[in-house]
PDB file of N, CA and C in Angstrom:
ATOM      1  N   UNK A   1     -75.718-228.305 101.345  1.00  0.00           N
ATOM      2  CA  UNK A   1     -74.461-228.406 100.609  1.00  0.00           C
ATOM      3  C   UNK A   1     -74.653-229.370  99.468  1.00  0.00           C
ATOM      4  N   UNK A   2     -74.369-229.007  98.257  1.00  0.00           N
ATOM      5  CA  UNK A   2     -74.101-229.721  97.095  1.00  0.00           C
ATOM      6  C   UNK A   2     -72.869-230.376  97.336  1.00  0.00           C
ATOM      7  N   UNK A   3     -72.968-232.013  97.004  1.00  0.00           N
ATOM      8  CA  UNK A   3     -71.938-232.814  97.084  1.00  0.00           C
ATOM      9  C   UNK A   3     -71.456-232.866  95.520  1.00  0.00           C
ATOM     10  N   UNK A   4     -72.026-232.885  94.802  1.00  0.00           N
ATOM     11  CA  UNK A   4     -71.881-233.139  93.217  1.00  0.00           C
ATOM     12  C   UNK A   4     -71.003-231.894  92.570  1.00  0.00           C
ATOM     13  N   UNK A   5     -69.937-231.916  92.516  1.00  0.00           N
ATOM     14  CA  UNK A   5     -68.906-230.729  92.145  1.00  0.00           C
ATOM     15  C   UNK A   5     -67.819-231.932  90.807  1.00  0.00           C
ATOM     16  N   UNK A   6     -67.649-230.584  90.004  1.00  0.00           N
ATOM     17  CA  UNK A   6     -66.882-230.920  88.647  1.00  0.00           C
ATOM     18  C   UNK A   6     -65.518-231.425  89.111  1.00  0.00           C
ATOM     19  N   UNK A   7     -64.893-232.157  88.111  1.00  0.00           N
ATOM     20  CA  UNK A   7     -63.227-232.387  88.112  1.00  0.00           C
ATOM     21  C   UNK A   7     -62.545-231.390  88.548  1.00  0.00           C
ATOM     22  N   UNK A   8     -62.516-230.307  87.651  1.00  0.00           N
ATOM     23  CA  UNK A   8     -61.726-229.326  87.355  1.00  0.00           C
ATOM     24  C   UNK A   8     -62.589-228.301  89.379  1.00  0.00           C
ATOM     25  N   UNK A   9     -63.858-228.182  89.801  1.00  0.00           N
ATOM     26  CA  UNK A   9     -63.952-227.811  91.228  1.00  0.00           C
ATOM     27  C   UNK A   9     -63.393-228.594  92.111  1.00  0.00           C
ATOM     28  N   UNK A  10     -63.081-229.770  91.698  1.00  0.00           N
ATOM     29  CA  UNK A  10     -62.397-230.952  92.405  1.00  0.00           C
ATOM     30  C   UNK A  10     -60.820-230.478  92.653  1.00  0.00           C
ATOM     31  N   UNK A  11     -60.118-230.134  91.193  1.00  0.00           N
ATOM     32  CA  UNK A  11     -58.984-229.387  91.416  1.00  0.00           C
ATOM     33  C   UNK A  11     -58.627-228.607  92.248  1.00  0.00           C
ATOM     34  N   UNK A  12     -59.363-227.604  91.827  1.00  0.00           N
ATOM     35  CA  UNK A  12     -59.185-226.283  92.620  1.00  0.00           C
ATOM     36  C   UNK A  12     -59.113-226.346  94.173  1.00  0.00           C
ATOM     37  N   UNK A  13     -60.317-227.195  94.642  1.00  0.00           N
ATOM     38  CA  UNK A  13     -60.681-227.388  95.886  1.00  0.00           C
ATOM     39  C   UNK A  13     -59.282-227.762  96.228  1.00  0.00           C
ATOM     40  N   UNK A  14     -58.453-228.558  95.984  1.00  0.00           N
ATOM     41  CA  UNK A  14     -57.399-229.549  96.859  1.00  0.00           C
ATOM     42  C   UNK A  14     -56.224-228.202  96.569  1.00  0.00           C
ATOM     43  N   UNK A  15     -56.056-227.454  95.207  1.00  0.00           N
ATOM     44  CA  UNK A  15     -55.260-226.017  95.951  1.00  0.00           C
ATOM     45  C   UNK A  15     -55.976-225.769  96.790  1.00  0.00           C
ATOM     46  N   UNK A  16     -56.975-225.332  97.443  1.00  0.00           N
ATOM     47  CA  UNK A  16     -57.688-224.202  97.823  1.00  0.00           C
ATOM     48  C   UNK A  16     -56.927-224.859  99.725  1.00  0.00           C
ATOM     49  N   UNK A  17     -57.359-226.048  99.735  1.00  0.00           N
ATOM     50  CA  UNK A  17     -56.749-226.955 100.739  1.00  0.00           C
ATOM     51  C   UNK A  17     -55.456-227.086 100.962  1.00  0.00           C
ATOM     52  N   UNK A  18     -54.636-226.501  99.903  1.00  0.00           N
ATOM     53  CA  UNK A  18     -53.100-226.625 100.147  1.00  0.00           C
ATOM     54  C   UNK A  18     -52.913-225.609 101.020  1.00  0.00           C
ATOM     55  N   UNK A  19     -53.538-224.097 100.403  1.00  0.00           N
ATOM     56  CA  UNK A  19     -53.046-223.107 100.261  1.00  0.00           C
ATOM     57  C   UNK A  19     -53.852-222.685 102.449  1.00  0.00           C
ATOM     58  N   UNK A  20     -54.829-223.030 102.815  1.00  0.00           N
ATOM     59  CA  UNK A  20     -55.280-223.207 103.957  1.00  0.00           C
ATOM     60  C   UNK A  20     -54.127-223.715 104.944  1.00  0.00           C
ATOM     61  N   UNK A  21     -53.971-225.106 104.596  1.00  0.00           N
ATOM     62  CA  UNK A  21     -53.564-225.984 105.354  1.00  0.00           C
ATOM     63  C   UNK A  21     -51.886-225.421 105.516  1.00  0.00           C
ATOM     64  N   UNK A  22     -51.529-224.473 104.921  1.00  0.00           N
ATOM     65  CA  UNK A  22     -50.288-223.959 104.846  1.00  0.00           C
ATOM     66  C   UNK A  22     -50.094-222.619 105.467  1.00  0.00           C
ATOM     67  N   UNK A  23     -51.434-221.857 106.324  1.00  0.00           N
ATOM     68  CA  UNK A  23     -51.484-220.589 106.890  1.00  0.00           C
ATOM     69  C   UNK A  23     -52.306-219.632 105.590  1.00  0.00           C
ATOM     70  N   UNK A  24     -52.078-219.759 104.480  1.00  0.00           N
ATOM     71  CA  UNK A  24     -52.612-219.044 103.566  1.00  0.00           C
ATOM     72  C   UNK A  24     -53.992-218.708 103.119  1.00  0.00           C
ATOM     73  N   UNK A  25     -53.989-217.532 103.347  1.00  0.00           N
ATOM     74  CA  UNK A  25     -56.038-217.506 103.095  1.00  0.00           C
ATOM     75  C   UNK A  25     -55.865-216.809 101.284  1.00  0.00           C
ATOM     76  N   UNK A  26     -56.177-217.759 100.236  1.00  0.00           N
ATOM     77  CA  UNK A  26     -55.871-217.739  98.892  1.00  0.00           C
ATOM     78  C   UNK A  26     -56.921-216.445  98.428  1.00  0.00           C
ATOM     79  N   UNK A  27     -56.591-215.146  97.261  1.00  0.00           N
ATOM     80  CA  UNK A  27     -57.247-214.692  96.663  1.00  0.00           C
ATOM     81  C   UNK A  27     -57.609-215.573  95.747  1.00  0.00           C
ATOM     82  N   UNK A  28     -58.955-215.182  94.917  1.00  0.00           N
ATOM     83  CA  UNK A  28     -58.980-215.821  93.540  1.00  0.00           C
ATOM     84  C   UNK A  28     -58.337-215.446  92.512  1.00  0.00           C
ATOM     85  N   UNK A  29     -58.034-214.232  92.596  1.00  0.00           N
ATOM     86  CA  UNK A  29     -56.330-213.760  91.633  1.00  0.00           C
ATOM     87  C   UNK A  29     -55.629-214.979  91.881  1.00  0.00           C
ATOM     88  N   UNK A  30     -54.925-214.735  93.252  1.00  0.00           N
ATOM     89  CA  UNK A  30     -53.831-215.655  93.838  1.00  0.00           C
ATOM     90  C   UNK A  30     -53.742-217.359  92.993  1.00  0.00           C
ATOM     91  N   UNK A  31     -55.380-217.771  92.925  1.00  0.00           N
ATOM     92  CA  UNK A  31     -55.453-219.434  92.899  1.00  0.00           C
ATOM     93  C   UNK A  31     -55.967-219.423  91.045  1.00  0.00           C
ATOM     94  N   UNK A  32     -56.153-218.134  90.592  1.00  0.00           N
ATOM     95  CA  UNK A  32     -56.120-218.616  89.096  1.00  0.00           C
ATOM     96  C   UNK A  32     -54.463-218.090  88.765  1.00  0.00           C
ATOM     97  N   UNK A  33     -53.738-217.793  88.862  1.00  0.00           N
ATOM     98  CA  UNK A  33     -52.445-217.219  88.598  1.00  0.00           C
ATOM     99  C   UNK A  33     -51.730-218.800  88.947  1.00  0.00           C
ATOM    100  N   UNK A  34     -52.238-219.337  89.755  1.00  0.00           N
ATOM    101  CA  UNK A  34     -51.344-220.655  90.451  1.00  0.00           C
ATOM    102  C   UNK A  34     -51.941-222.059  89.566  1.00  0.00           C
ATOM    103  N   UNK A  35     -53.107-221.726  89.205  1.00  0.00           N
ATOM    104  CA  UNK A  35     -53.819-223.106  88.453  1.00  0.00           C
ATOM    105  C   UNK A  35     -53.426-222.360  86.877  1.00  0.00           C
ATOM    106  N   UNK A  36     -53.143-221.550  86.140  1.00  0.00           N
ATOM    107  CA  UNK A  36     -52.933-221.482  84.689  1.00  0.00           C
ATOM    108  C   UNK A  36     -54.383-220.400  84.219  1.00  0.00           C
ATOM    109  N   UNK A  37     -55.336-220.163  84.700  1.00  0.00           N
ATOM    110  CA  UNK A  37     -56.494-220.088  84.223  1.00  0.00           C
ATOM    111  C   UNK A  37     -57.708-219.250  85.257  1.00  0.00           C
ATOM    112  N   UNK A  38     -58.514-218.896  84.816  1.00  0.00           N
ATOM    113  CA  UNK A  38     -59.214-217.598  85.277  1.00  0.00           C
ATOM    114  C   UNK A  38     -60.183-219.443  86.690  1.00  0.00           C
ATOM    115  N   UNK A  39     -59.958-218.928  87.616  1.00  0.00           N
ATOM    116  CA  UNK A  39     -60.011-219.954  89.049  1.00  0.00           C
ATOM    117  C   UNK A  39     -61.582-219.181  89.223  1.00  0.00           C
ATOM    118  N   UNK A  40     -62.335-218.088  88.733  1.00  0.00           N
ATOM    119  CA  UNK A  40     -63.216-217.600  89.236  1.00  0.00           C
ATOM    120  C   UNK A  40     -64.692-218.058  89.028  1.00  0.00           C
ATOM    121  N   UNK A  41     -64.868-218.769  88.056  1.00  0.00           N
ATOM    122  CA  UNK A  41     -66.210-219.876  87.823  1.00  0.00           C
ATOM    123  C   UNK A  41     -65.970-221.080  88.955  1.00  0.00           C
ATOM    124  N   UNK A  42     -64.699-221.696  89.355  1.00  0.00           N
ATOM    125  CA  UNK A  42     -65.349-222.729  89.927  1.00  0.00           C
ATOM    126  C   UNK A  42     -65.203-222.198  91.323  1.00  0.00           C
ATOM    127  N   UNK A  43     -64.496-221.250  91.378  1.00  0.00           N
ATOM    128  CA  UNK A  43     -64.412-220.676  93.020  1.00  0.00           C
ATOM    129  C   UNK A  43     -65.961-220.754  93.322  1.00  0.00           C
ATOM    130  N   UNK A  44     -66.523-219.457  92.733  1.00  0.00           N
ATOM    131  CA  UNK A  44     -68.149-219.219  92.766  1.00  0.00           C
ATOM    132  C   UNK A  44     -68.781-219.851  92.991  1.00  0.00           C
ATOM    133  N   UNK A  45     -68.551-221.298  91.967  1.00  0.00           N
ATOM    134  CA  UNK A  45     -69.865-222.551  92.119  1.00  0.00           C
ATOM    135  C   UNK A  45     -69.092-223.169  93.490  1.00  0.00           C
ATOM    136  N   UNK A  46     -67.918-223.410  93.963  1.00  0.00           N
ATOM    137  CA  UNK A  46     -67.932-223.982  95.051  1.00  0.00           C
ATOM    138  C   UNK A  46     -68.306-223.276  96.176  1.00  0.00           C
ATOM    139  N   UNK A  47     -68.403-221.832  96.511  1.00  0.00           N
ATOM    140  CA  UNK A  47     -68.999-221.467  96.842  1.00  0.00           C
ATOM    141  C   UNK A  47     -70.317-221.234  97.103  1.00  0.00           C
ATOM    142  N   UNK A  48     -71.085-221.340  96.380  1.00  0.00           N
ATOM    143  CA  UNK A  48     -72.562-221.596  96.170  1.00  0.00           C
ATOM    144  C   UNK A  48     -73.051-222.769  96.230  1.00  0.00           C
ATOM    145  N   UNK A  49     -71.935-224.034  96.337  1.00  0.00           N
ATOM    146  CA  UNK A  49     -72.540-225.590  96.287  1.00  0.00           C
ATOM    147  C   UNK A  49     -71.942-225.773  97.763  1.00  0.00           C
ATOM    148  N   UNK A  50     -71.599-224.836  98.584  1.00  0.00           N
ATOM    149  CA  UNK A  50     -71.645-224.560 100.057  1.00  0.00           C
ATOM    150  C   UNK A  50     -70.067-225.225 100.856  1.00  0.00           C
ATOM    151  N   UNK A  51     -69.037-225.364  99.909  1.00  0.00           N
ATOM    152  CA  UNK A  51     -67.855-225.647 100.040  1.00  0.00           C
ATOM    153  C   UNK A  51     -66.734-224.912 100.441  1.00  0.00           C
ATOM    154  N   UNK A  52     -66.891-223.539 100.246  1.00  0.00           N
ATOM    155  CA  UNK A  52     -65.944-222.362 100.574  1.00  0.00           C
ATOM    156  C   UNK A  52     -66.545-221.076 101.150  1.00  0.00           C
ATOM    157  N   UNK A  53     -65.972-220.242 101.618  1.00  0.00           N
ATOM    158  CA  UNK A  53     -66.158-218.964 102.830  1.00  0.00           C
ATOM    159  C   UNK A  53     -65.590-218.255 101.366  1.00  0.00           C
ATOM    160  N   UNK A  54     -65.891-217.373 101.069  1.00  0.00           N
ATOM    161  CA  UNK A  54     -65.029-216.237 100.448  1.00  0.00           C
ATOM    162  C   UNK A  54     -65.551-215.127 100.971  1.00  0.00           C
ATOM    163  N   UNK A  55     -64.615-213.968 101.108  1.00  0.00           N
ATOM    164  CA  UNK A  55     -65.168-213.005 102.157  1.00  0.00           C
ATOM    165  C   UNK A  55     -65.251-211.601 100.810  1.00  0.00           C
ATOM    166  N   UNK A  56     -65.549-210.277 101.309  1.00  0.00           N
ATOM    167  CA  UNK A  56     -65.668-208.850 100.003  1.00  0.00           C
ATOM    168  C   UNK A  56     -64.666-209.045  99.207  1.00  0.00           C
ATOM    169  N   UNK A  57     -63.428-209.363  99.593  1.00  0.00           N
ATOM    170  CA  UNK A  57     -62.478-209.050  98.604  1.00  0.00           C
ATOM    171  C   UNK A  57     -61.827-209.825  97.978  1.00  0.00           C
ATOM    172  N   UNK A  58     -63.011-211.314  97.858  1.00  0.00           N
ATOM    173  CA  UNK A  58     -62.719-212.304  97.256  1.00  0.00           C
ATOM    174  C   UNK A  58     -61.766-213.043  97.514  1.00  0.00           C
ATOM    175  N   UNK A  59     -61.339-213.557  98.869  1.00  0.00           N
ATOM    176  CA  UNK A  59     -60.573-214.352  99.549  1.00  0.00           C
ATOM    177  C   UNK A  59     -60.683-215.420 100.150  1.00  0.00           C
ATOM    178  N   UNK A  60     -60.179-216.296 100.013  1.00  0.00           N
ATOM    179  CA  UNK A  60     -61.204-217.888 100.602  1.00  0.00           C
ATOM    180  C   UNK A  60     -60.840-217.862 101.649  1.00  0.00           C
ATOM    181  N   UNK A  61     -61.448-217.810 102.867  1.00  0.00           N
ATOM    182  CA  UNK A  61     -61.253-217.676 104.122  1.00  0.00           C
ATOM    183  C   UNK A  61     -61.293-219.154 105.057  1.00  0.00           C
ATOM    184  N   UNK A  62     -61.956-219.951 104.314  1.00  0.00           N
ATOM    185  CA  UNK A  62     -62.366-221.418 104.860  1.00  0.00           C
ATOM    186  C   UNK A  62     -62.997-222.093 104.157  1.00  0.00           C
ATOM    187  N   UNK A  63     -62.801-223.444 104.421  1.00  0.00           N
ATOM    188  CA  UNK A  63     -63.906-224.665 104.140  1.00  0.00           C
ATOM    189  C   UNK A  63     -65.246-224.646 105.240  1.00  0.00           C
ATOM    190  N   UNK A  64     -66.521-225.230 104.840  1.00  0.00           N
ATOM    191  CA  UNK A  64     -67.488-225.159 105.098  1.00  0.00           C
ATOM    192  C   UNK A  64     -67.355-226.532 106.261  1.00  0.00           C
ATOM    193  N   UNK A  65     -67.593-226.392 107.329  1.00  0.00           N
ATOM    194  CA  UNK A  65     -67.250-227.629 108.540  1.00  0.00           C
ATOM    195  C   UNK A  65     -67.876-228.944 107.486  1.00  0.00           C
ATOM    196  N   UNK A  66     -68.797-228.795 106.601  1.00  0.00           N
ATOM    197  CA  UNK A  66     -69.459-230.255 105.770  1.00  0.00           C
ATOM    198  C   UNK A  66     -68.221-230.323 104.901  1.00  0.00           C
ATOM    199  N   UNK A  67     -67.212-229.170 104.283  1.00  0.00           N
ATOM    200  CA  UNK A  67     -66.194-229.720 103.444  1.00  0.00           C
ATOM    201  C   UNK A  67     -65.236-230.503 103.814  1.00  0.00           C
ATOM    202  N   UNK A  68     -64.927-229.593 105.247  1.00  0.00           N
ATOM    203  CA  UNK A  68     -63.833-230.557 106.160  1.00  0.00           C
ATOM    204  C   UNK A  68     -63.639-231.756 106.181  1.00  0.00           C
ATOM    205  N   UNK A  69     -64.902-232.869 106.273  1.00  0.00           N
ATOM    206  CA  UNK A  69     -65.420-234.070 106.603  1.00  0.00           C
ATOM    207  C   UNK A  69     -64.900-234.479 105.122  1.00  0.00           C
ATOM    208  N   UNK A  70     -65.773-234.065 103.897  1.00  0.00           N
ATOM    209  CA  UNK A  70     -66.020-234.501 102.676  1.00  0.00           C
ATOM    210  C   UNK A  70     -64.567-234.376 101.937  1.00  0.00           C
ATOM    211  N   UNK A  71     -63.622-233.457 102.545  1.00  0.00           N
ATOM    212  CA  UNK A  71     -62.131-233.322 101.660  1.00  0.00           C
ATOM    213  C   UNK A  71     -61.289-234.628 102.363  1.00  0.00           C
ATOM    214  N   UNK A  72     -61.907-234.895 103.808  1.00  0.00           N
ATOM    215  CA  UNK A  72     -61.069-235.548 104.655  1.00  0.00           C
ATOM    216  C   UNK A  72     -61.623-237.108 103.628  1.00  0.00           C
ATOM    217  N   UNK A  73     -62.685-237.378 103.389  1.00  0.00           N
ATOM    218  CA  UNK A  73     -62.985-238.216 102.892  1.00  0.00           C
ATOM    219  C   UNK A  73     -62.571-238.421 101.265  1.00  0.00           C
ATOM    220  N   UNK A  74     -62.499-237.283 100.705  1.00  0.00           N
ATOM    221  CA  UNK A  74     -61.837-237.567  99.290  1.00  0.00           C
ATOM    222  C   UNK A  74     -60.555-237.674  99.305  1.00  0.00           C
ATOM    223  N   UNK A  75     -59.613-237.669 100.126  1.00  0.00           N
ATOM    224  CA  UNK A  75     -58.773-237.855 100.627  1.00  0.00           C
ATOM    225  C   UNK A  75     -58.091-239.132 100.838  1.00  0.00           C
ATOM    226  N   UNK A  76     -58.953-239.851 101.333  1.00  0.00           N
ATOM    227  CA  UNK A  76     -59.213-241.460 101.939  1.00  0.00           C
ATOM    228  C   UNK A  76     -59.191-241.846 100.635  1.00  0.00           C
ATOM    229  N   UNK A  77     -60.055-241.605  99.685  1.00  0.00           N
ATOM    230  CA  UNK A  77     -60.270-242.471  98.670  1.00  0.00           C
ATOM    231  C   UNK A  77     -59.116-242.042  97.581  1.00  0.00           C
ATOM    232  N   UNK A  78     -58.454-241.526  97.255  1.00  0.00           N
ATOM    233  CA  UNK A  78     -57.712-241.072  96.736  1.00  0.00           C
ATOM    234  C   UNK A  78     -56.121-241.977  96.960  1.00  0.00           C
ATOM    235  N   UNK A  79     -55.783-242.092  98.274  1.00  0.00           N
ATOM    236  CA  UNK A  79     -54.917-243.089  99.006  1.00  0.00           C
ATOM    237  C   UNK A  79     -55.339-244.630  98.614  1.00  0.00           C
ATOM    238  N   UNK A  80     -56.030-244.930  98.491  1.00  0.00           N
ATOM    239  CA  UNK A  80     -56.986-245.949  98.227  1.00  0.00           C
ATOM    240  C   UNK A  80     -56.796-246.682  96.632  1.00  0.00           C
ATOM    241  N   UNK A  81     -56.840-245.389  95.691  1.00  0.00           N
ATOM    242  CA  UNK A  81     -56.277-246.029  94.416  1.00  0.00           C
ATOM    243  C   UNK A  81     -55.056-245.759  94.137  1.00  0.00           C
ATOM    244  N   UNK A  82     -53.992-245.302  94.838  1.00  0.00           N
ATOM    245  CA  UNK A  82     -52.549-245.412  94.190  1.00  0.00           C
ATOM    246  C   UNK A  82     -51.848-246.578  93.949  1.00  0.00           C
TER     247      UNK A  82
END
């Protein structure tokens, strides 16, 4: 797993986590229609930097058990600077 992910994969990721944590398994239609902007470059790379499940029909099905840990932890730090 690639830990080193962009701002803007940083974004996405914490929809991608809303939209989970709420029953919702997000299309990438679904999460660029909701972010303003075509969601399908950083879906991909988070996918490929071993952060997301997307299944044929391009649906994020899950976080990667290493994202779980690593969102739970960006998380922490995030609380941390308000």
């Amino acid at each position: 797993m690639d830990f080193r992910i962009t701002e803007g994969e940083q974004s996405l990721l914490f929809v991608i986590v809303a939209h989970l944590d709420s029953g919702s398994a997000p299309t990438v239609d679904e999460l660029s229609a909701g972010v303003g902007h075509d969601a399908r470059p950083e879906a991909l790379a988070l996918r490929r930097k071993g952060w997301i499940l997307i299944d044929g029909s391009e649906t994020v099905i899950a976080l990667s058990p290493m994202a779980v840990q690593a969102v739970r932890n960006l998380r922490y730090g995030q609380r941390g600077q308000a």
